[in-house]
Protein backbone atom coordinates (compact mmCIF):
# COMPACT_ATOMS: atom_id res chain seq x y z
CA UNK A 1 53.00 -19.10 -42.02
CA UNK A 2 54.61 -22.71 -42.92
CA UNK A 3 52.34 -25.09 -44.06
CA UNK A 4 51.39 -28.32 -42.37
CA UNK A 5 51.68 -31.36 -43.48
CA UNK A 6 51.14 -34.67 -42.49
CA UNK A 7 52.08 -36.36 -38.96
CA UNK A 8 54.96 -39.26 -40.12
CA UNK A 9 52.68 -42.06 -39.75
CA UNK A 10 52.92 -45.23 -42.04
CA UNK A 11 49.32 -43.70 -43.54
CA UNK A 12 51.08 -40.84 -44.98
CA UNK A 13 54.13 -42.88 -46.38
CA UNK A 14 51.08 -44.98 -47.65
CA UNK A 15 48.62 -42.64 -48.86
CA UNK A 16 47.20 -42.48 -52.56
CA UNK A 17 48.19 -39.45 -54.50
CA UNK A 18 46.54 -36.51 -53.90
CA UNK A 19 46.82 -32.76 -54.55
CA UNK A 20 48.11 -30.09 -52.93
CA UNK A 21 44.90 -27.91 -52.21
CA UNK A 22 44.75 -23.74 -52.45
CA UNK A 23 44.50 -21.94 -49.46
CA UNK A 24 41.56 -20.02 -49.35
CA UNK A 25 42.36 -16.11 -51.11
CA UNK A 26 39.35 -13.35 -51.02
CA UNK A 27 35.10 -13.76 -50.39
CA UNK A 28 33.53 -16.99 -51.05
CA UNK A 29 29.86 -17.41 -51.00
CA UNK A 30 28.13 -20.65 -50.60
CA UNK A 31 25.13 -22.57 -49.35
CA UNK A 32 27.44 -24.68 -46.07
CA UNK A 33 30.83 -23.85 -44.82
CA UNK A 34 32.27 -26.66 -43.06
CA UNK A 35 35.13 -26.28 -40.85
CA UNK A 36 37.35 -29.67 -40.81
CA UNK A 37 38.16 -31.76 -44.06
CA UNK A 38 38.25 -34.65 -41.68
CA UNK A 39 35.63 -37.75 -41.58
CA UNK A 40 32.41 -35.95 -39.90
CA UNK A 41 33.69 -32.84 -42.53
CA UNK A 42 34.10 -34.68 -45.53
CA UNK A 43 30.95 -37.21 -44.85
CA UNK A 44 28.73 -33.57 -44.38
CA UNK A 45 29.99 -32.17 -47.20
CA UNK A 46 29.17 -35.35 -49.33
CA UNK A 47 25.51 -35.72 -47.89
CA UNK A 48 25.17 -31.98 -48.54
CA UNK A 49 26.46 -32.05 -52.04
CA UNK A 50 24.14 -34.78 -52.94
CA UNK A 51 21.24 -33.62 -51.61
CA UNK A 52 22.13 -30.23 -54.10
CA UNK A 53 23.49 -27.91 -51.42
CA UNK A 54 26.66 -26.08 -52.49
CA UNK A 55 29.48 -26.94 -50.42
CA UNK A 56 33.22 -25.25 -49.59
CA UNK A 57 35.11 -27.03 -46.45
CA UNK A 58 38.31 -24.84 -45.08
CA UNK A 59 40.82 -27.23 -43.28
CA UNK A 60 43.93 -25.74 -41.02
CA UNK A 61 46.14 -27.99 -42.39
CA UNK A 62 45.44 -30.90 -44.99
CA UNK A 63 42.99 -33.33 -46.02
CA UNK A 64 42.86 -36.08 -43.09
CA UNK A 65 45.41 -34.48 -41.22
CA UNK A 66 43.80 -35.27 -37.87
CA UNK A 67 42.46 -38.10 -36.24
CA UNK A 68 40.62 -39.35 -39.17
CA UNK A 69 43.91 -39.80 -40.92
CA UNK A 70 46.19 -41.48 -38.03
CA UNK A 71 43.51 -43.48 -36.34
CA UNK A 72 43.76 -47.23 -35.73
CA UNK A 73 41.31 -48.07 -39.16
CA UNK A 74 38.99 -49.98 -37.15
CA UNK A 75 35.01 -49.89 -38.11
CA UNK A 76 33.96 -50.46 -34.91
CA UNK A 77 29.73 -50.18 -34.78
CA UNK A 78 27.82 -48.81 -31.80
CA UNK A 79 29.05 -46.05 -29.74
CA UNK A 80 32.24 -45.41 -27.33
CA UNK A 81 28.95 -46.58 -24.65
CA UNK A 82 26.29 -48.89 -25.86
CA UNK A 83 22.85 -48.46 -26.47
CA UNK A 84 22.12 -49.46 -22.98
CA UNK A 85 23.93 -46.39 -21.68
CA UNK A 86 21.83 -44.76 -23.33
CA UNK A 87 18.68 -46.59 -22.54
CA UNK A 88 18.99 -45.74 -18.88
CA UNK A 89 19.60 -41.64 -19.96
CA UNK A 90 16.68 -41.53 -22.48
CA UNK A 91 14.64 -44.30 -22.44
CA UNK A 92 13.86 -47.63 -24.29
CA UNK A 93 11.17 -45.47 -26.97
CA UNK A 94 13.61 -43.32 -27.57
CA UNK A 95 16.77 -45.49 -27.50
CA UNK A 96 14.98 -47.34 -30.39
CA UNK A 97 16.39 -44.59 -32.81
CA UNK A 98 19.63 -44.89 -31.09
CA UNK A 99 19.79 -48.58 -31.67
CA UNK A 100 18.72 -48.10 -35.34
CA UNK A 101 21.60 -45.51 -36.04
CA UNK A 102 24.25 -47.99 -34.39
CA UNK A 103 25.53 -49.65 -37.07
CA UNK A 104 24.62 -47.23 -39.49
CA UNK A 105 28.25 -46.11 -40.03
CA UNK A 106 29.71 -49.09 -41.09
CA UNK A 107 26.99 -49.12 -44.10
CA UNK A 108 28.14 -45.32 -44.87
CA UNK A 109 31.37 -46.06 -44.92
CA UNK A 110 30.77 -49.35 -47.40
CA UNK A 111 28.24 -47.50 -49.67
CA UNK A 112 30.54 -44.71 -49.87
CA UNK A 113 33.84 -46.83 -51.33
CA UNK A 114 31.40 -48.68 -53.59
CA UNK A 115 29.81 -45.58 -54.79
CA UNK A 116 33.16 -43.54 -55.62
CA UNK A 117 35.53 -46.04 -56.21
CA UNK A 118 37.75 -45.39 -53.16
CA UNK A 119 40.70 -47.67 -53.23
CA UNK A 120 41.17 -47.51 -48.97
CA UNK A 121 42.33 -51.45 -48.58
CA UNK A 122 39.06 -52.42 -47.13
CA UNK A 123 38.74 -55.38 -45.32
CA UNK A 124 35.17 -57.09 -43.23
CA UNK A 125 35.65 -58.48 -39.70
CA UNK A 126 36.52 -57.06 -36.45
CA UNK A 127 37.25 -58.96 -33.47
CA UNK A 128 36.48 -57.81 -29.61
CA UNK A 129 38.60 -59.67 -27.66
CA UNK A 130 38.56 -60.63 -23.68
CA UNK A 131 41.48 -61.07 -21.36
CA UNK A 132 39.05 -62.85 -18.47
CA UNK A 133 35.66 -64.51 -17.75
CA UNK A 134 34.06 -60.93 -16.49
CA UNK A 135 35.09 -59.26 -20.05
CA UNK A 136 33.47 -62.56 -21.41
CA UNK A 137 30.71 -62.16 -20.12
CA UNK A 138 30.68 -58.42 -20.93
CA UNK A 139 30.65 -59.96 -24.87
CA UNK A 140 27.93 -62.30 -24.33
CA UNK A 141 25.69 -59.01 -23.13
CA UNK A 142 26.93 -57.22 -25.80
CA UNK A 143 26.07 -59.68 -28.30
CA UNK A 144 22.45 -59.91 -26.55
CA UNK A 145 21.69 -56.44 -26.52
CA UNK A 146 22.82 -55.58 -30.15
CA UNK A 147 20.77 -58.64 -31.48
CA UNK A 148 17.40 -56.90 -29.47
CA UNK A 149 18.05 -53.82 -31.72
CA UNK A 150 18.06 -56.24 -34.47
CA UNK A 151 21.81 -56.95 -35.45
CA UNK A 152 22.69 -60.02 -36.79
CA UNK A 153 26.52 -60.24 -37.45
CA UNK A 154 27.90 -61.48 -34.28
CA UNK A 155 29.47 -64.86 -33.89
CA UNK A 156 30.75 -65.45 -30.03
CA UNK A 157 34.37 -66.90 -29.93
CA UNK A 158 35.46 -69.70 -27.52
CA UNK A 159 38.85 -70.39 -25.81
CA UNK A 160 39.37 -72.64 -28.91
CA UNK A 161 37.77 -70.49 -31.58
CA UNK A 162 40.07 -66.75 -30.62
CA UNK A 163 43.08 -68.65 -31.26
CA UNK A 164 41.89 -69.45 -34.50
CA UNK A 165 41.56 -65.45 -35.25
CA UNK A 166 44.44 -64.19 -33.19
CA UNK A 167 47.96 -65.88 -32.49
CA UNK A 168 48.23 -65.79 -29.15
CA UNK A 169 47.37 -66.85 -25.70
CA UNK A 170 46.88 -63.83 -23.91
CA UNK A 171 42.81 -64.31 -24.62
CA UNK A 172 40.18 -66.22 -23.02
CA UNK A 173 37.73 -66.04 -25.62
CA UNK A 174 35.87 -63.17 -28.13
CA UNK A 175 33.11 -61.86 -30.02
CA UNK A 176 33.45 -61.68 -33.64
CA UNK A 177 31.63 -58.60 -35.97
CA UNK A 178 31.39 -59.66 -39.34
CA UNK A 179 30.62 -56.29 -40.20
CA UNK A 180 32.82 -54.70 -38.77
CA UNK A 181 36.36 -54.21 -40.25
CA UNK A 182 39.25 -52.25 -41.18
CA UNK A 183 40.84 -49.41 -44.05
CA UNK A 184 43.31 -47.38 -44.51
CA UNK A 185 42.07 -44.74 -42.72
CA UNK A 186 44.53 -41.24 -44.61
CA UNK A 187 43.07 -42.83 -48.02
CA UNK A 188 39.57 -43.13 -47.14
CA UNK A 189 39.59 -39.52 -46.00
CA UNK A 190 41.56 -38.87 -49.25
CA UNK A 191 39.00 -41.10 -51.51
CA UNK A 192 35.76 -39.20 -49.79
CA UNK A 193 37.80 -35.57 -50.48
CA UNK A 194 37.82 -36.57 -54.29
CA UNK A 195 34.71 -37.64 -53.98
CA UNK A 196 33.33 -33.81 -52.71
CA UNK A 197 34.80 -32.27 -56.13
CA UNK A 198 33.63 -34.27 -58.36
CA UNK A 199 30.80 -33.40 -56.67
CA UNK A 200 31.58 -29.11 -57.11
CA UNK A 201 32.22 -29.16 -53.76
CA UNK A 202 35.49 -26.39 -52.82
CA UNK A 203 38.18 -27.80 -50.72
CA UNK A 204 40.55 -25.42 -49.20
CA UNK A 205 43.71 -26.67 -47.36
CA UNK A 206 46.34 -24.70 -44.99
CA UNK A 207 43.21 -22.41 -43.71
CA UNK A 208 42.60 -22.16 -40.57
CA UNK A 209 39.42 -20.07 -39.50
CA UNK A 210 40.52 -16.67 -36.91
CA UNK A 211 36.55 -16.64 -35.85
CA UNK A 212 33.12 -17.35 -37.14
CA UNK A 213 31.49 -14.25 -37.27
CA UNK A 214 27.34 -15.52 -36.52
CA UNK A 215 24.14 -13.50 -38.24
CA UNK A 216 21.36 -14.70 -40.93
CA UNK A 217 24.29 -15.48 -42.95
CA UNK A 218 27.32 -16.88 -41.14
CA UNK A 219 30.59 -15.41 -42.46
CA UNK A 220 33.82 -18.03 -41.39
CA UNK A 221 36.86 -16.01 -41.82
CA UNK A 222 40.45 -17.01 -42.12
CA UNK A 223 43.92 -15.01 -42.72
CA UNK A 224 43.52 -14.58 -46.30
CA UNK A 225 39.49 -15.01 -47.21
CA UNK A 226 35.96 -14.89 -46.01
CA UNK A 227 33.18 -17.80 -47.07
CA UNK A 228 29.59 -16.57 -46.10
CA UNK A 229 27.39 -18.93 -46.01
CA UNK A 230 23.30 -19.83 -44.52
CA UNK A 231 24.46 -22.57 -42.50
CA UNK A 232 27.97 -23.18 -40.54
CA UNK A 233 29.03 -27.00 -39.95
CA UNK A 234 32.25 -26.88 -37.15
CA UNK A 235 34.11 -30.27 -37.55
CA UNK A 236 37.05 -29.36 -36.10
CA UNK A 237 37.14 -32.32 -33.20
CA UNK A 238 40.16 -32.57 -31.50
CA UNK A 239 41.90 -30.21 -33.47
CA UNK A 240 39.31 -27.27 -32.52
CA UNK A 241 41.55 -25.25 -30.41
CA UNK A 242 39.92 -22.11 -28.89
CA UNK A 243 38.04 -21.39 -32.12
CA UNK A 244 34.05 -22.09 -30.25
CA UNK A 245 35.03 -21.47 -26.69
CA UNK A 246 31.54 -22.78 -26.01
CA UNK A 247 32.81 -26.52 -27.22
CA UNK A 248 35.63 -26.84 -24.98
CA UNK A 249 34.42 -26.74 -21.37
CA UNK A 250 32.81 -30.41 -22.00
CA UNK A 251 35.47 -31.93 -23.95
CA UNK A 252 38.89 -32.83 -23.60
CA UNK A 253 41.73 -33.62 -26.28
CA UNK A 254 43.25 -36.71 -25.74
CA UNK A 255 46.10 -38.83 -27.41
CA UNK A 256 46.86 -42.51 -28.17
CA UNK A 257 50.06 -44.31 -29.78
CA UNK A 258 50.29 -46.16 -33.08
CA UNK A 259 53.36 -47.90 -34.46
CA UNK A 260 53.45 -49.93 -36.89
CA UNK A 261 56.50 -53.00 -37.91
CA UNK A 262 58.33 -53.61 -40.63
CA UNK A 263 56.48 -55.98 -43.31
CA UNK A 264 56.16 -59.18 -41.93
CA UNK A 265 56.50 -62.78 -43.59
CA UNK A 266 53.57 -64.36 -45.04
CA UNK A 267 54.16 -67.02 -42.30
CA UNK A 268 54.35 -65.07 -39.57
CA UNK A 269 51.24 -62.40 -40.59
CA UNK A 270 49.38 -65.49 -41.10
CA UNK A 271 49.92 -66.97 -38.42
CA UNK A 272 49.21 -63.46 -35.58
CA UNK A 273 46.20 -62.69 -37.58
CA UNK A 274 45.13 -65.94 -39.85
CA UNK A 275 41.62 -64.42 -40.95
CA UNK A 276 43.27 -60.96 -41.67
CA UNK A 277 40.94 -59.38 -38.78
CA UNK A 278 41.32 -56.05 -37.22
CA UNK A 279 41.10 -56.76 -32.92
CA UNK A 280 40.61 -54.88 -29.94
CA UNK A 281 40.79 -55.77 -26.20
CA UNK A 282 37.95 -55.15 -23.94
CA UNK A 283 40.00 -53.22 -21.10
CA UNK A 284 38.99 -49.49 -20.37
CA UNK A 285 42.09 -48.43 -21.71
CA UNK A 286 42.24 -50.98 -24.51
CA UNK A 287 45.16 -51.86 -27.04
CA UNK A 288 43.94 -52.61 -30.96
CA UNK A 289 45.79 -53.93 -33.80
CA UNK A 290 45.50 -55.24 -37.29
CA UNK A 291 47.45 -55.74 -40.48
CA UNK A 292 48.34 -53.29 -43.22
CA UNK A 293 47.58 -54.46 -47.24
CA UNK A 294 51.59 -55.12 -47.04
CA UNK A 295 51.52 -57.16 -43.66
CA UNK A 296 52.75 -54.65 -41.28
CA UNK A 297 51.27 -55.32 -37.70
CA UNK A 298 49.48 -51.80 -36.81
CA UNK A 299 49.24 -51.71 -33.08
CA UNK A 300 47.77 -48.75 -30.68
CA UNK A 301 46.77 -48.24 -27.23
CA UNK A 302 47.04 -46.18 -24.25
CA UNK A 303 45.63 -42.67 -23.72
CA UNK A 304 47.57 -39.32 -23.02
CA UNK A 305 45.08 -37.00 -21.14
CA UNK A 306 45.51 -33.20 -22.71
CA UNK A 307 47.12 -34.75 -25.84
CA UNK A 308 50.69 -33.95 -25.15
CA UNK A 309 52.73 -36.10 -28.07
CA UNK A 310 55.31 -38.32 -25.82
CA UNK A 311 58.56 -38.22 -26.52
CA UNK A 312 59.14 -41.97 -26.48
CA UNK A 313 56.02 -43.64 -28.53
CA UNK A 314 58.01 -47.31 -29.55
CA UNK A 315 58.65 -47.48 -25.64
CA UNK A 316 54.54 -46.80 -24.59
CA UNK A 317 53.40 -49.20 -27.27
CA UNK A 318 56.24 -51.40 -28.43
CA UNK A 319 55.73 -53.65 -24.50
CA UNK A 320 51.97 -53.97 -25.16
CA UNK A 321 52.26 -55.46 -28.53
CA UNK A 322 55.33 -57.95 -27.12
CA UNK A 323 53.00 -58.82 -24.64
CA UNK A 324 50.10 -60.10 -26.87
CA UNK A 325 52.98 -61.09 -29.75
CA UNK A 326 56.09 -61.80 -28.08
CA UNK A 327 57.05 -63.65 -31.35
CA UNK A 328 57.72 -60.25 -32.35
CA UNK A 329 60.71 -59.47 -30.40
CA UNK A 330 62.89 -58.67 -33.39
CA UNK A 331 61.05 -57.21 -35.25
CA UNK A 332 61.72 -53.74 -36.64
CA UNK A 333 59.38 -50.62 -35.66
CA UNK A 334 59.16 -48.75 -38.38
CA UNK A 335 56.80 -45.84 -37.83
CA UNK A 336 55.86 -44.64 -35.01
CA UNK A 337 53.49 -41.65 -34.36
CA UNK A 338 50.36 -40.35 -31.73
CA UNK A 339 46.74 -38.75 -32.87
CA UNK A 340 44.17 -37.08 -31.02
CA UNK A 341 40.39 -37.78 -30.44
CA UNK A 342 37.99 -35.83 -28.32
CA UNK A 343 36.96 -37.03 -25.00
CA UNK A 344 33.32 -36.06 -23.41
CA UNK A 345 32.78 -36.81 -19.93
CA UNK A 346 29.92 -38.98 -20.90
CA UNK A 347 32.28 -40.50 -23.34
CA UNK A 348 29.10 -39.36 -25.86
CA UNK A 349 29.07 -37.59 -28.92
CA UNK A 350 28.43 -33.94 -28.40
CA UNK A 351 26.24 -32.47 -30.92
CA UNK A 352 23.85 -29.09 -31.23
CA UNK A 353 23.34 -25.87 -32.89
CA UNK A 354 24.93 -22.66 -31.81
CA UNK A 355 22.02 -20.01 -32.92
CA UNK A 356 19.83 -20.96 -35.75
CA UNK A 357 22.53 -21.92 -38.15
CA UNK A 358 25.85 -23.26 -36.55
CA UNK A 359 25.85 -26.83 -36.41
CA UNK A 360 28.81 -29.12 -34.37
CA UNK A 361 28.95 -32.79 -33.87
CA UNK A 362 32.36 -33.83 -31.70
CA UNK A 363 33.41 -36.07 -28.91
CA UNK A 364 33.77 -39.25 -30.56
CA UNK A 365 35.79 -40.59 -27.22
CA UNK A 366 37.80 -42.26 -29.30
CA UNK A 367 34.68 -44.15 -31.69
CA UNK A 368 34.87 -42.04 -34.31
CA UNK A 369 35.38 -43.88 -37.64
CA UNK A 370 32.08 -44.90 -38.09
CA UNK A 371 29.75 -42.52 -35.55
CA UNK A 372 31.69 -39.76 -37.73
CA UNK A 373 30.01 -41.19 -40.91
CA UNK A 374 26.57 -41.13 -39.24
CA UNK A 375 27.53 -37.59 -38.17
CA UNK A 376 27.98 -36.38 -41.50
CA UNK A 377 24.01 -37.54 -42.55
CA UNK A 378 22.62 -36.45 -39.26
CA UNK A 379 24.50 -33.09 -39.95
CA UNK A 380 23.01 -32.86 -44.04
CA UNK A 381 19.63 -34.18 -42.76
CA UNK A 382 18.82 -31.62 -40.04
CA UNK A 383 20.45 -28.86 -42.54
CA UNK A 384 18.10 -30.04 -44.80
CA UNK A 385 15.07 -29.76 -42.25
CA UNK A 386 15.08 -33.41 -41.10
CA UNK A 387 15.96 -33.17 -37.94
CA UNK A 388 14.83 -35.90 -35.71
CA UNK A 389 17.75 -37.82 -35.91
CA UNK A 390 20.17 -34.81 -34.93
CA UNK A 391 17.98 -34.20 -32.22
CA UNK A 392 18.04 -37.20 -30.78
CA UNK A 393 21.86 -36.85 -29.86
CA UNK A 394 21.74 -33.00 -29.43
CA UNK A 395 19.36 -33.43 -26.47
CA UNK A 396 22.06 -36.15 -24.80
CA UNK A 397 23.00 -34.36 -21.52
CA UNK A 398 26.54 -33.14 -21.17
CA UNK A 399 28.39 -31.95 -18.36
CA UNK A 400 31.67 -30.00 -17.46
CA UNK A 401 34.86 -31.52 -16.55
CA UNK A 402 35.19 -32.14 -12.59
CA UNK A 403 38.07 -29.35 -11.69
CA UNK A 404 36.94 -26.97 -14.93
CA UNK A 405 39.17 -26.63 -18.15
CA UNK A 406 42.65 -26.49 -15.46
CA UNK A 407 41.90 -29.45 -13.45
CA UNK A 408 39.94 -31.76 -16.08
CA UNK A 409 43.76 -33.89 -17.11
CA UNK A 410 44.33 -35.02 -13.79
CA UNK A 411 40.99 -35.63 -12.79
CA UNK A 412 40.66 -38.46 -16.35
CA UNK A 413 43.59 -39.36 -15.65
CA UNK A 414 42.56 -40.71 -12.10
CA UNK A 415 38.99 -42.15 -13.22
CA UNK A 416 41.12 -44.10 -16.08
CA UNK A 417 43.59 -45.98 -13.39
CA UNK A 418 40.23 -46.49 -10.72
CA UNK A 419 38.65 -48.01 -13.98
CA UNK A 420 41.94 -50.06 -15.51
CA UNK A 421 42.29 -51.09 -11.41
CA UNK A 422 39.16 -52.31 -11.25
């Protein structure tokens, strides 16, 4: 079988060196097998390792090579729907603990680049920012409800003040996170990996797992080795596949475009983004953007239901970003590339236990930098017999698809264009 490597993003033409990990050869015994070297892998694995568990993570391809290394680098806190989604499913007692976890990630993702020295081009501020006076006031309740829960970073941005933040006049106005922020998302992933062996945690790349074979002790088997281990942690996400066919009636794989321009002038970068701020838009299918360490506009949007990779990704994404830059017009694309996160129907992490010692969290809906940090503590903590935390989002309802696994792409597909309509 030919090994995978990286998607040809500007991340991987970017990334910090890093080794070329063995794939895993014979029986392997350890305390946690985790299935996924991504983010909610990698942040398990850490938490796990810390706490004095012995580790080994086995990873289909390489280190970041899903979403968590093509993603948009936004920390965005909260979840993909706010706390007062939640409210109204679980209640205000018990949405207190959801409210406390919100911006939880964000500190994770901090402590742990402080902690082991990862060099990921971190940067503080993130910018939400409305096209119209009903997305304004969407901001301004926003802002409201996160303060109730006791966050204190948001600044509201005026007419006056987004232009100040963003160069151009496509917004009306903005709410600015000052903890929020952006990375480079391949070498954070890459930083956290190096972090797990220096830990003694085992890495092993171009693995993919055939079946998890469940008893006392859980025994995760790929082509060329077995790793038995007490507990199980599946991180596979959006790059799952058929392995736990009891994840993928609620979830859906979906795709969104990134390219990213040629370096830019000192002028002109300073001028789209003067406070060096990562941005999204508030629409349901939103477009983000930011700038690289070597001023390269990174811009995203748009969602591909069923993840099929486009064959045309400049043409989906290169319009968007001419319509809130048009200064850019001649400006060179120079990578271009898609990634996929995992939708729920609730748009709500999915999380649970699959007999006594199988343990998932996926479904970021496409929030995952940070919640995926959180994931990886919940994951260690209820592991660890602290569960209350894990519990709270495994007893989140979840429900099927409309149409089952055939008819769940067209039916998205049809709730995102009521939604964008609307």
């Amino acid at each position: 079988m030919s090994e995978v490597q990286h998607a040809p993003s500007f991340y991987a033409a970017s990334a910090n060196p890093a080794p070329d990990r063995p794939k895993l050869e014979g029986d392997v015994s350890t305390d946690v097998c985790v299935i996924g070297a991504g983010y909610t892998g990698l942040s398990s694995a850490l938490h796990l390792l810390e706490a004095g568990f012995s580790v080994t993570v086995v990873e289909a391809a390489k280190v970041g090579w899903g979403a968590s290394g093509r993603n948009g680098g936004q920390i965005v806190n909260s979840y993909s729907r706010d706390i007062d989604v939640i409210e109204k499913i679980v209640g205000k007692g018990q949405a207190a603990l959801f409210g406390e976890m919100a911006f939880e990630g964000g500190r994770i993702i901090r402590e742990r680049v402080e902690k082991y020295g990862i060099q990921c081009d971190l940067k503080d501020g993130g910018v939400f920012a409305a096209l119209n006076a009903r997305q304004m006031a969407e901001l301004e309740h926003q802002k409201a409800l996160w303060e109730r829960y006791g966050y204190d970073q948001l600044e509201l941005l005026d007419d006056e003040d987004i232009r100040k933040v963003v160069g151009t006049e496509r917004y009306t106005g903005g709410l600015l996170d000052k903890a929020g922020g952006h990375i480079h998302p391949l070498n954070l992933a890459l930083g956290e990996a190096e972090a797990v062996e220096s830990l003694g945690g085992k890495i092993y790349e171009q693995s993919p797992v055939i079946r998890v074979e469940t008893g006392e002790k859980a025994k995760v088997v790929t082509e060329h080795g077995v790793v038995e281990a007490g507990f199980v942690i599946v991180a596979g996400n959006a790059y799952l596949g058929g392995l736990m066919p009891e994840l993928q009636a609620k979830s859906m794989p979906c795709g969104t475009q990134v390219i990213t321009t040629e370096p830019l002038s000192d002028e002109l970068a300073e001028r789209l983004l003067p406070k060096d701020y990562c941005v999204e838009d508030c629409n349901y299918l939103l477009d983000y953007f930011r700038l690289s360490a070597d001023k390269r506009l990174i811009y995203g949007g748009g969602v591909v239901y069923g993840a099929r990779d486009p064959s045309d990704i400049e043409a989906i994404i290169r319009p968007k970003m001419l319509k809130t830059f048009p200064q850019l017009q001649d400006v060179k694309i120079d990578y271009t590339w898609t990634g996929n996160f995992l939708l729920t129907l609730s748009r709500l992490p999915q999380v649970g236990r699959i007999g006594s010692n199988i343990y998932y969290s996926q479904g970021c809906s496409g929030h995952g930098v940070t919640y995926t940090h959180l994931a990886g503590k919940l994951l260690s903590e209820a592991i660890n017999g602290q569960a209350k935390r894990f519990d709270a989002f495994a007893s989140l309802p979840h429900y099927p698809f409309p149409g089952g696994h055939t008819f769940r792409v067209p039916f998205s597909a049809l709730g995102a264009w009521y939604y964008s309509a609307g």
